[in-house]
C-alpha atoms as a PDB file:
ATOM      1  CA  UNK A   1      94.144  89.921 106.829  1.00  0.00           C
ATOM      2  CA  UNK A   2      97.754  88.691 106.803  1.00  0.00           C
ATOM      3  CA  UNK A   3     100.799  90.237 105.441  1.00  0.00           C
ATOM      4  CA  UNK A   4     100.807  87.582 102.574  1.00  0.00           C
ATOM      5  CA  UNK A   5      96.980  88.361 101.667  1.00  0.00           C
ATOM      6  CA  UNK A   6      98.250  91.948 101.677  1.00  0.00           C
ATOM      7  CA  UNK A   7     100.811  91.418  98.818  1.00  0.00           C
ATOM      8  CA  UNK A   8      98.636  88.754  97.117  1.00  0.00           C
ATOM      9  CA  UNK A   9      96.028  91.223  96.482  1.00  0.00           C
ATOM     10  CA  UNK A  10      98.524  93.693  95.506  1.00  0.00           C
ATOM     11  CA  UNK A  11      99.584  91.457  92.993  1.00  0.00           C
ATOM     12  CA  UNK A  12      96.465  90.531  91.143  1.00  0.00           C
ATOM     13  CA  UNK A  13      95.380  94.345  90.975  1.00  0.00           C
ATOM     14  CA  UNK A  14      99.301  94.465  89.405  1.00  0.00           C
ATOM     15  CA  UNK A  15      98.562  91.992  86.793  1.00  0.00           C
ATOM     16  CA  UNK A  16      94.424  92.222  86.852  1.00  0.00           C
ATOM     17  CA  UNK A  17      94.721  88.315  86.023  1.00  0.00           C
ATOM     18  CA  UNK A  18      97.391  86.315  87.602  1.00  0.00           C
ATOM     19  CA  UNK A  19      97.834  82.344  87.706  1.00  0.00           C
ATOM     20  CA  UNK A  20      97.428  80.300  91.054  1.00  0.00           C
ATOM     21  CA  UNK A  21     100.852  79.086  89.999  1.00  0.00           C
ATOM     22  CA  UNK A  22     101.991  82.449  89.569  1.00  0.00           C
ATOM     23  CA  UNK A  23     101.277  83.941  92.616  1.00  0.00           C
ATOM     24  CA  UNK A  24     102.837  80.918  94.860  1.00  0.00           C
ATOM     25  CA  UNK A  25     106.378  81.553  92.689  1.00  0.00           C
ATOM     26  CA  UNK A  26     106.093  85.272  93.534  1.00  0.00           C
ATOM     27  CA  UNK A  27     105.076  84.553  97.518  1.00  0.00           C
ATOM     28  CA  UNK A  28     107.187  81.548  97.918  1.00  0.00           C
ATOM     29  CA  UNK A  29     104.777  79.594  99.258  1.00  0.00           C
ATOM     30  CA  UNK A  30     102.960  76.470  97.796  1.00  0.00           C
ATOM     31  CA  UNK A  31      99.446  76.273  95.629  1.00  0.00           C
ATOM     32  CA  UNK A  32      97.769  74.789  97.826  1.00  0.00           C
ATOM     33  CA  UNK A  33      98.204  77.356 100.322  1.00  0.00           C
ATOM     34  CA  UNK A  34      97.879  80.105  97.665  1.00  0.00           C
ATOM     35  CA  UNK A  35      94.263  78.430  97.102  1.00  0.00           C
ATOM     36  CA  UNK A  36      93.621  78.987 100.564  1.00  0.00           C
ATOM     37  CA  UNK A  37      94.040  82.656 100.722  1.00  0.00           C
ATOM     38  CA  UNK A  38      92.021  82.989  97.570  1.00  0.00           C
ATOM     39  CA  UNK A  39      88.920  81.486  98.925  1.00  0.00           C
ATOM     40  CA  UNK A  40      88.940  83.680 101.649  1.00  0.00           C
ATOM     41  CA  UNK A  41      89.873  86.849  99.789  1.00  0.00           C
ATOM     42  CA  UNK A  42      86.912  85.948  97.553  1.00  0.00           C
ATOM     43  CA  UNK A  43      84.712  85.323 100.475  1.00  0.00           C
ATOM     44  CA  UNK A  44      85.116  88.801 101.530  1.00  0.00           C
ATOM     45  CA  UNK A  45      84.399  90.053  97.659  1.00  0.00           C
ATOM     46  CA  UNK A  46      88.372  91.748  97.439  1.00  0.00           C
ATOM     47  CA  UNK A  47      88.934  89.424  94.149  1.00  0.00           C
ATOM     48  CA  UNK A  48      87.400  86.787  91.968  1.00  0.00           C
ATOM     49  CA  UNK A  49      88.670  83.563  90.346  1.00  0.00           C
ATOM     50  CA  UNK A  50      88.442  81.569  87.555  1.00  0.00           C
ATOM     51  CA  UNK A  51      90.012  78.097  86.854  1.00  0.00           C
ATOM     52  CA  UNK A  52      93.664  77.780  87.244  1.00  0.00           C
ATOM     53  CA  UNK A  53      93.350  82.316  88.112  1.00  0.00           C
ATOM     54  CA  UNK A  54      92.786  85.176  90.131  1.00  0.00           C
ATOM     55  CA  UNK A  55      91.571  88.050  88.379  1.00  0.00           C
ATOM     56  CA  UNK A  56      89.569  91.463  88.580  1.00  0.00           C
ATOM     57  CA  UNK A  57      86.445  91.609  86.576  1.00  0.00           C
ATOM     58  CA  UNK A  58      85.620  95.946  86.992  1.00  0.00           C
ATOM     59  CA  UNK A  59      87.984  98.150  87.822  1.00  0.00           C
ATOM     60  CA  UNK A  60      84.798 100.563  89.069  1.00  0.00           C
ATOM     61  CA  UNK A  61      83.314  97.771  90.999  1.00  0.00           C
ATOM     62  CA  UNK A  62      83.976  98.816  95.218  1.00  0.00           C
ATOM     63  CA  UNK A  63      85.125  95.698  95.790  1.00  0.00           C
ATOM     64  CA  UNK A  64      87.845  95.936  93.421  1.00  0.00           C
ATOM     65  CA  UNK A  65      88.075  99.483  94.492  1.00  0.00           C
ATOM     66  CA  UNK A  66      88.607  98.173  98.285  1.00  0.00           C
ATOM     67  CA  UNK A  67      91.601  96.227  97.262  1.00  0.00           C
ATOM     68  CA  UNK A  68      93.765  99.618  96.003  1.00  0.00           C
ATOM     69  CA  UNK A  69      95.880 100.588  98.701  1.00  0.00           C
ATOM     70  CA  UNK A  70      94.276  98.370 101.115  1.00  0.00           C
ATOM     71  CA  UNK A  71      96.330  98.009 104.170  1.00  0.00           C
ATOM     72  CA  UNK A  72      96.530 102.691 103.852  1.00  0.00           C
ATOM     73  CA  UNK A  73      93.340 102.386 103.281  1.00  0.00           C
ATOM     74  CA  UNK A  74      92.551  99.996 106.561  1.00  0.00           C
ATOM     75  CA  UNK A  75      94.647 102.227 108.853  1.00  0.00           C
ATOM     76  CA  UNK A  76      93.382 105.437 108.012  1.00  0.00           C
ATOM     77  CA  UNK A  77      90.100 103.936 108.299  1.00  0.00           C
ATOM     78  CA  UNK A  78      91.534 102.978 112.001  1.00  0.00           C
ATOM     79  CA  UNK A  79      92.808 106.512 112.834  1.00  0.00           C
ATOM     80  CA  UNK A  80      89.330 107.681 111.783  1.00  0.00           C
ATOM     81  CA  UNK A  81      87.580 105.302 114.374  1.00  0.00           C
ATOM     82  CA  UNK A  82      89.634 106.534 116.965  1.00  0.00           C
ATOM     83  CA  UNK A  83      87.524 109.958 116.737  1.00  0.00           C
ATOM     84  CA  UNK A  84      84.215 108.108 117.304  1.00  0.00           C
ATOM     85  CA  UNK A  85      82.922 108.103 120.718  1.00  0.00           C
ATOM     86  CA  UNK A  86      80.965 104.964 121.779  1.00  0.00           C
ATOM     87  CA  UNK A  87      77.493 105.826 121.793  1.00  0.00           C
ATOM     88  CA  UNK A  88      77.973 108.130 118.992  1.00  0.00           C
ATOM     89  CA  UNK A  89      75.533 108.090 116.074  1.00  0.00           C
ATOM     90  CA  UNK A  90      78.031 109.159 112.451  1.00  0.00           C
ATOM     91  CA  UNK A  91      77.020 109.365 109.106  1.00  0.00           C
ATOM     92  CA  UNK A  92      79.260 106.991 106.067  1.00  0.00           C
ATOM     93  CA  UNK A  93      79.286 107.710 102.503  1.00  0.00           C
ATOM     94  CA  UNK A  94      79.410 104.995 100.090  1.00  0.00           C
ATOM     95  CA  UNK A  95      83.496 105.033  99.341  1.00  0.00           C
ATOM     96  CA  UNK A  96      85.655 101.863 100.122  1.00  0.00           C
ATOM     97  CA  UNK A  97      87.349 103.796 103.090  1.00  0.00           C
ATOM     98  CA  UNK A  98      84.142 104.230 104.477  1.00  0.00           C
ATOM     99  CA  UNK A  99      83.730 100.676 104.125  1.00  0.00           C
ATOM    100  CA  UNK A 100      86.506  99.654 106.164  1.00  0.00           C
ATOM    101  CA  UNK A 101      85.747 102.451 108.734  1.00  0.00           C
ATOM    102  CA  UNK A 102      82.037 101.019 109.454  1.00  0.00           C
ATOM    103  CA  UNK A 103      84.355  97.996 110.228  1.00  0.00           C
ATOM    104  CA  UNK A 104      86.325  99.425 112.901  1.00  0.00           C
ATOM    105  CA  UNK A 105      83.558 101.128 114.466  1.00  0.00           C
ATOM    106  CA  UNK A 106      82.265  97.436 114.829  1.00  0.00           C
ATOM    107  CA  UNK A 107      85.310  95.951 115.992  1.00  0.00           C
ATOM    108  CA  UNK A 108      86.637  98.953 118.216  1.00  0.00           C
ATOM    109  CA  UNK A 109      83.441 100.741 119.778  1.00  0.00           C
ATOM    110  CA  UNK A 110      80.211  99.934 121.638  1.00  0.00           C
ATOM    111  CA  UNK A 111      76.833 101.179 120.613  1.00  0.00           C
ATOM    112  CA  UNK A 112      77.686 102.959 117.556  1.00  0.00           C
ATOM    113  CA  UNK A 113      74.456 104.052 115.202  1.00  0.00           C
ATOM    114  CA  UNK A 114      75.677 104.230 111.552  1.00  0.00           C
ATOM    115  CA  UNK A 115      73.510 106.084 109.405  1.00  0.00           C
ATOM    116  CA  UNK A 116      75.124 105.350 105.173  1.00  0.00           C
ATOM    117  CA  UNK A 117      74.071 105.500 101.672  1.00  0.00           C
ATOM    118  CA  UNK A 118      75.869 102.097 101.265  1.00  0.00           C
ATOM    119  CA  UNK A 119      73.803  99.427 100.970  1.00  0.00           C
ATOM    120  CA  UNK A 120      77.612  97.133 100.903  1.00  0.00           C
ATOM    121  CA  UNK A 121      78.530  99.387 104.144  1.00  0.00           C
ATOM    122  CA  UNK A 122      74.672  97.790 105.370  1.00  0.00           C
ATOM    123  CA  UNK A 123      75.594  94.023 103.886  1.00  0.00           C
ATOM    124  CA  UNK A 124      79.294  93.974 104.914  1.00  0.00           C
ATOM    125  CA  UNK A 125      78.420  94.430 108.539  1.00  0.00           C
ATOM    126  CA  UNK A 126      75.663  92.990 109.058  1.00  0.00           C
ATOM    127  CA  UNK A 127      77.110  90.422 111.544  1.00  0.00           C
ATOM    128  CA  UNK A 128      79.297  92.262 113.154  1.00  0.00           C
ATOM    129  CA  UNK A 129      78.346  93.989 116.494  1.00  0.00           C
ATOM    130  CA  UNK A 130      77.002  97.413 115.813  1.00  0.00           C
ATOM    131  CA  UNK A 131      73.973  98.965 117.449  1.00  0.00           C
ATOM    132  CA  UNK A 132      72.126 100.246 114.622  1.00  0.00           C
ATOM    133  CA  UNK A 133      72.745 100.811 110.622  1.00  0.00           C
ATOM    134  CA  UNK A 134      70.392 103.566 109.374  1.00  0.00           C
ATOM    135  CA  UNK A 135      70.405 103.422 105.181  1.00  0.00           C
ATOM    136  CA  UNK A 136      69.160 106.023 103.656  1.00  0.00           C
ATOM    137  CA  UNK A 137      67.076 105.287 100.484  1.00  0.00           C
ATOM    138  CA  UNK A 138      67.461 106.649  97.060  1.00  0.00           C
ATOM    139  CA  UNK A 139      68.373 105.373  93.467  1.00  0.00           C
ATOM    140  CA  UNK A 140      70.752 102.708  93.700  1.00  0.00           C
ATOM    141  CA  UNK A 141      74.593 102.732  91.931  1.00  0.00           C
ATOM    142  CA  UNK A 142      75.390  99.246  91.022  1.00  0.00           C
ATOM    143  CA  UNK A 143      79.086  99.814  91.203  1.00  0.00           C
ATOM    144  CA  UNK A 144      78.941 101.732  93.983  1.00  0.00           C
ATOM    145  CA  UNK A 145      76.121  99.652  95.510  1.00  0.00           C
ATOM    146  CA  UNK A 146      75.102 102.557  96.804  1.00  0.00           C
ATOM    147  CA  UNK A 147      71.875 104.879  96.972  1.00  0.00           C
ATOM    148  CA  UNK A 148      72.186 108.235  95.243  1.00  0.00           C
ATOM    149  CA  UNK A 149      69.393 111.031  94.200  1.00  0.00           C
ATOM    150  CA  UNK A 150      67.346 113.674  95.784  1.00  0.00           C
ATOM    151  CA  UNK A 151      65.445 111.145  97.768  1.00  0.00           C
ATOM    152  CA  UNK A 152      68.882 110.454 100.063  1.00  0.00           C
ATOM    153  CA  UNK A 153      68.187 114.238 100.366  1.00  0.00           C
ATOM    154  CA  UNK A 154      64.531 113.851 102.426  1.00  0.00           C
ATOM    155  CA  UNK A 155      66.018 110.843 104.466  1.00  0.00           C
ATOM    156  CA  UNK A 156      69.495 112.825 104.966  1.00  0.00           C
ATOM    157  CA  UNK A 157      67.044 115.411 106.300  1.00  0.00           C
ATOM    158  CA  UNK A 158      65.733 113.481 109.112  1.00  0.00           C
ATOM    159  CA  UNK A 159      68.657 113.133 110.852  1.00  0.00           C
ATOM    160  CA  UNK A 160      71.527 115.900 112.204  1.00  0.00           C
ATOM    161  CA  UNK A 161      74.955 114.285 113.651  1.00  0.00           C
ATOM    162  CA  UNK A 162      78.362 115.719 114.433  1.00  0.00           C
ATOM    163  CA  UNK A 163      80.876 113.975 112.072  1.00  0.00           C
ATOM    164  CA  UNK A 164      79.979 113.302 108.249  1.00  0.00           C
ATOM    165  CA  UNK A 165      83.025 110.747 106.273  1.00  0.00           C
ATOM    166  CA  UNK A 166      83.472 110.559 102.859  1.00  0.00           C
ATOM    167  CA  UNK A 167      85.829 109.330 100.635  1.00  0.00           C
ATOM    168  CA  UNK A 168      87.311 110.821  97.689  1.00  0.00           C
ATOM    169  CA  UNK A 169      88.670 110.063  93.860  1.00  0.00           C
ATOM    170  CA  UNK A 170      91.240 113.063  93.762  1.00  0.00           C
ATOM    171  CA  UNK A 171      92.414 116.424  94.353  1.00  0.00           C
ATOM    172  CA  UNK A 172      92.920 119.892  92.943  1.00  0.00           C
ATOM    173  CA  UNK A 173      95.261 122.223  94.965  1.00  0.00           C
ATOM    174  CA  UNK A 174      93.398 125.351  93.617  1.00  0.00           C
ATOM    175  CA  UNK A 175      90.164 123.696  94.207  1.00  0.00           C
ATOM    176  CA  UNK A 176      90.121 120.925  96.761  1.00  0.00           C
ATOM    177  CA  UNK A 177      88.803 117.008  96.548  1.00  0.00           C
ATOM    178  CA  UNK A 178      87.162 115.571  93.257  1.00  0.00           C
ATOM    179  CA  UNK A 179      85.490 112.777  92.446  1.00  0.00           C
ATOM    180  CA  UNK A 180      84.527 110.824  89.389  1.00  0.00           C
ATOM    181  CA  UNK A 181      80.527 110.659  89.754  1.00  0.00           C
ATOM    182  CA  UNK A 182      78.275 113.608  89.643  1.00  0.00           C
ATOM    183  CA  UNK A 183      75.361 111.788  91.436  1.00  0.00           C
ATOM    184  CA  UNK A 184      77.323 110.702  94.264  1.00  0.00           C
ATOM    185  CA  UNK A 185      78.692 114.382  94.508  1.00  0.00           C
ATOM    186  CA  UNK A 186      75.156 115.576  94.702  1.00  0.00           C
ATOM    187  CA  UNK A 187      74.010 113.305  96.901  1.00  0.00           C
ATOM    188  CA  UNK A 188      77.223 114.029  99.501  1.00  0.00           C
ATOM    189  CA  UNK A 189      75.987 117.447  99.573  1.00  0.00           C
ATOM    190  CA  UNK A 190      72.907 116.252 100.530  1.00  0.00           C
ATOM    191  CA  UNK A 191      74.333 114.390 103.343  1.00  0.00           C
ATOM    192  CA  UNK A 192      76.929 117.162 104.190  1.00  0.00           C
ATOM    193  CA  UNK A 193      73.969 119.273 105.349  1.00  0.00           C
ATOM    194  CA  UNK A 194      72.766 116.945 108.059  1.00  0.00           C
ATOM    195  CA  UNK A 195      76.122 116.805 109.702  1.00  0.00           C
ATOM    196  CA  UNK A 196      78.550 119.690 111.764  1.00  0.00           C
ATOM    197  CA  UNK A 197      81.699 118.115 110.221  1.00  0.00           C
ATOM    198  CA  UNK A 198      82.899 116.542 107.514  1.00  0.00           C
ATOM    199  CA  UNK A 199      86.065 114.706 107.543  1.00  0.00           C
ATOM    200  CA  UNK A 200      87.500 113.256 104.408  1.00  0.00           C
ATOM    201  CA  UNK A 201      89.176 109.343 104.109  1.00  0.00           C
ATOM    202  CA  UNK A 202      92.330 109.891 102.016  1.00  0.00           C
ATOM    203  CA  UNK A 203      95.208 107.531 100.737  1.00  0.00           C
ATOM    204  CA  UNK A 204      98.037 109.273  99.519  1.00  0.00           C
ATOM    205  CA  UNK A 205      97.595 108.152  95.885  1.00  0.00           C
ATOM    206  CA  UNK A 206      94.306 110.176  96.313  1.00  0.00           C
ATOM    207  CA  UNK A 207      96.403 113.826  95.839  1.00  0.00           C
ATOM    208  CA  UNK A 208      98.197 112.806  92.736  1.00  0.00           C
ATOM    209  CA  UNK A 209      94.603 112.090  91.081  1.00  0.00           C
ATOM    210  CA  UNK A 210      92.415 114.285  89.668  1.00  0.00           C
ATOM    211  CA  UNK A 211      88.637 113.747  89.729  1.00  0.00           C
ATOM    212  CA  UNK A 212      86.034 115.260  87.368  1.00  0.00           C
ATOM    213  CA  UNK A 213      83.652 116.566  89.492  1.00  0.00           C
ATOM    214  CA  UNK A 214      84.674 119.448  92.268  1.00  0.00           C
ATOM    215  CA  UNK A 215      83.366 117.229  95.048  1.00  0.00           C
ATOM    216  CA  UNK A 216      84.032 119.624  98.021  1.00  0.00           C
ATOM    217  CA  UNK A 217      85.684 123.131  98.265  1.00  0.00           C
ATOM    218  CA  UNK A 218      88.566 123.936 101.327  1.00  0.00           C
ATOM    219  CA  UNK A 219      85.852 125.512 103.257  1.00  0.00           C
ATOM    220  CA  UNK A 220      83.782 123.006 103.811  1.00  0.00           C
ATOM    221  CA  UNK A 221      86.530 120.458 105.236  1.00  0.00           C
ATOM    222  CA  UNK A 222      87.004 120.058 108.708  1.00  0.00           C
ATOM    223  CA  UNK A 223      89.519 117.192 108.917  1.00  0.00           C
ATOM    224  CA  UNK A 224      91.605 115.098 106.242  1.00  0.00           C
ATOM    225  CA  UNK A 225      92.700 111.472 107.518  1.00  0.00           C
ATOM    226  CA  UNK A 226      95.421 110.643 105.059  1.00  0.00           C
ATOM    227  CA  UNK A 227      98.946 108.855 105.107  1.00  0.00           C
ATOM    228  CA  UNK A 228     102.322 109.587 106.031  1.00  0.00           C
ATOM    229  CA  UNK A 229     103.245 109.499 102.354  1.00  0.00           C
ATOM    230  CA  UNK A 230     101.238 112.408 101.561  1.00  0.00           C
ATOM    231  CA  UNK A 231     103.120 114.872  99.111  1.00  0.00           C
ATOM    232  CA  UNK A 232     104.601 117.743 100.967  1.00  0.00           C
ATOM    233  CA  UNK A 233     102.696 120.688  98.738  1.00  0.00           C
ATOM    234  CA  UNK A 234      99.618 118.875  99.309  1.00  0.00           C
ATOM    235  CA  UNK A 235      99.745 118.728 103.246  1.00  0.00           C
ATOM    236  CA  UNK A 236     100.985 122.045 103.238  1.00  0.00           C
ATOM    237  CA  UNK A 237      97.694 123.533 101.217  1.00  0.00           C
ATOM    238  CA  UNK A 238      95.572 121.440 103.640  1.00  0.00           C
ATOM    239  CA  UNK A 239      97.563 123.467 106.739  1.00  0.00           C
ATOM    240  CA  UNK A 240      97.337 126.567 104.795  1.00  0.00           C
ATOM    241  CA  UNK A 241      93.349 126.331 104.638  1.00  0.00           C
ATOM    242  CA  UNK A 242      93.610 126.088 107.923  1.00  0.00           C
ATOM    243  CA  UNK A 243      92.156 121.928 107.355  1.00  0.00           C
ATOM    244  CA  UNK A 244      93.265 119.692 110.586  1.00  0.00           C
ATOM    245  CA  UNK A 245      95.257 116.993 108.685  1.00  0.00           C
ATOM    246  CA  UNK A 246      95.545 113.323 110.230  1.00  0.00           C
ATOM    247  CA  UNK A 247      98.309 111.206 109.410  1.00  0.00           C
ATOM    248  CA  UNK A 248      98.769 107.770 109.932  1.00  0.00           C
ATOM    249  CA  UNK A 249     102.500 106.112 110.159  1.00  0.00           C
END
């Protein structure tokens, strides 16, 4: 994705509806090119369009979800590659992070088994040169496009690995990350219990949210891969907890 792309989608999640004429004024750069970029950021599900517009249709939707904080989002999903070893067999949860980080392990490893609740994890790398994507069946989430349920529990069950990712919706510092979907809480638990580690995917914007659901206590947290804008108070509770905090610059 280029720079431009970066700041285009920045811009229609700004506005949720922009014009085509709009967004060249804004970008200094013609329609026609403008046009351009939206085909391709629609190709890869980040926005849609409409005649004359670019627009989000559900703010819940993980595509739209993917497109918050996307280039933090895409380096911390980087940084979390970087602890993979080729050959290594890791367990995804459904979040947009996630997403991105079953793209690096693509682009940036060899012979990597991913074993997800995501079916979009499954679809959005499908042609990209993993070894094997293991999904784990269950009820599926439309917005989340992902399976949740106690039957991700007897597939999660099957399978033991070292390193366990998830992504969150927010945090509590008396309590730790939240999210906004008891389900998909549940069914992280399930998966928690097949893996040694679990290391959370974190944008900054992540600590001044708060979720509904306690989605995973201090204690349970091995790592947190997060951003160099990270509030102070929050990295320090992560230290405190004794939580090996990741930053990407």
């Amino acid at each position: 994705m280029t720079e431009r792309q970066s700041k285009l989608i920045k811009l229609v999640n700004l506005y949720q509806k922009i014009e085509v004429s709009r967004l060249a004024e804004l970008l200094d750069v013609s329609q026609v090119t403008i046009r351009k970029d939206l085909d391709h950021l629609e190709e890869e599900g980040l926005l849609s369009r409409e005649h004359g517009y670019a627009l989000i249709k559900n703010a819940n939707d993980i595509n739209t979800r993917l497109t918050i904080n996307y280039d933090k989002k895409l380096e911390i999903a980087t940084k979390a590659a970087e602890m993979v070893s080729n050959g290594e067999t890791v367990m995804l949860e459904s979040g947009s992070t996630c997403a991105l980080l079953a793209e690096q392990l693509a682009k940036l490893k060899k012979d990597v088994t991913i074993i997800t609740n995501s079916a979009y994890i499954a679809i959005r790398i499908r042609e990209l040169p993993i070894r094997k994507v293991i999904l784990l069946g269950g009820e599926y989430q439309k917005e989340y496009q992902g399976m949740v349920g106690p039957l991700v529990r007897k597939c999660a069950k099957e399978f033991y690995v070292d390193k366990f990712f998830v992504g969150t919706d927010g945090f509590i510092p008396d309590a730790g990350f939240t999210c906004d979907d008891l389900m998909r809480v549940e069914t992280m638990k399930y998966m928690e219990d097949s893996a040694n580690r679990m290391i959370i995917l974190a944008d900054s914007s992540k600590f001044s949210q708060k979720g509904v659901v306690i989605q995973t206590t201090f204690s349970e947290i091995d790592t947190v891969c997060t951003d160099e804008e990270i509030p102070e108070d929050a990295l320090e509770n992560l230290k405190r907890h004794n939580i090996n905090v990741e930053i990407v610059e």
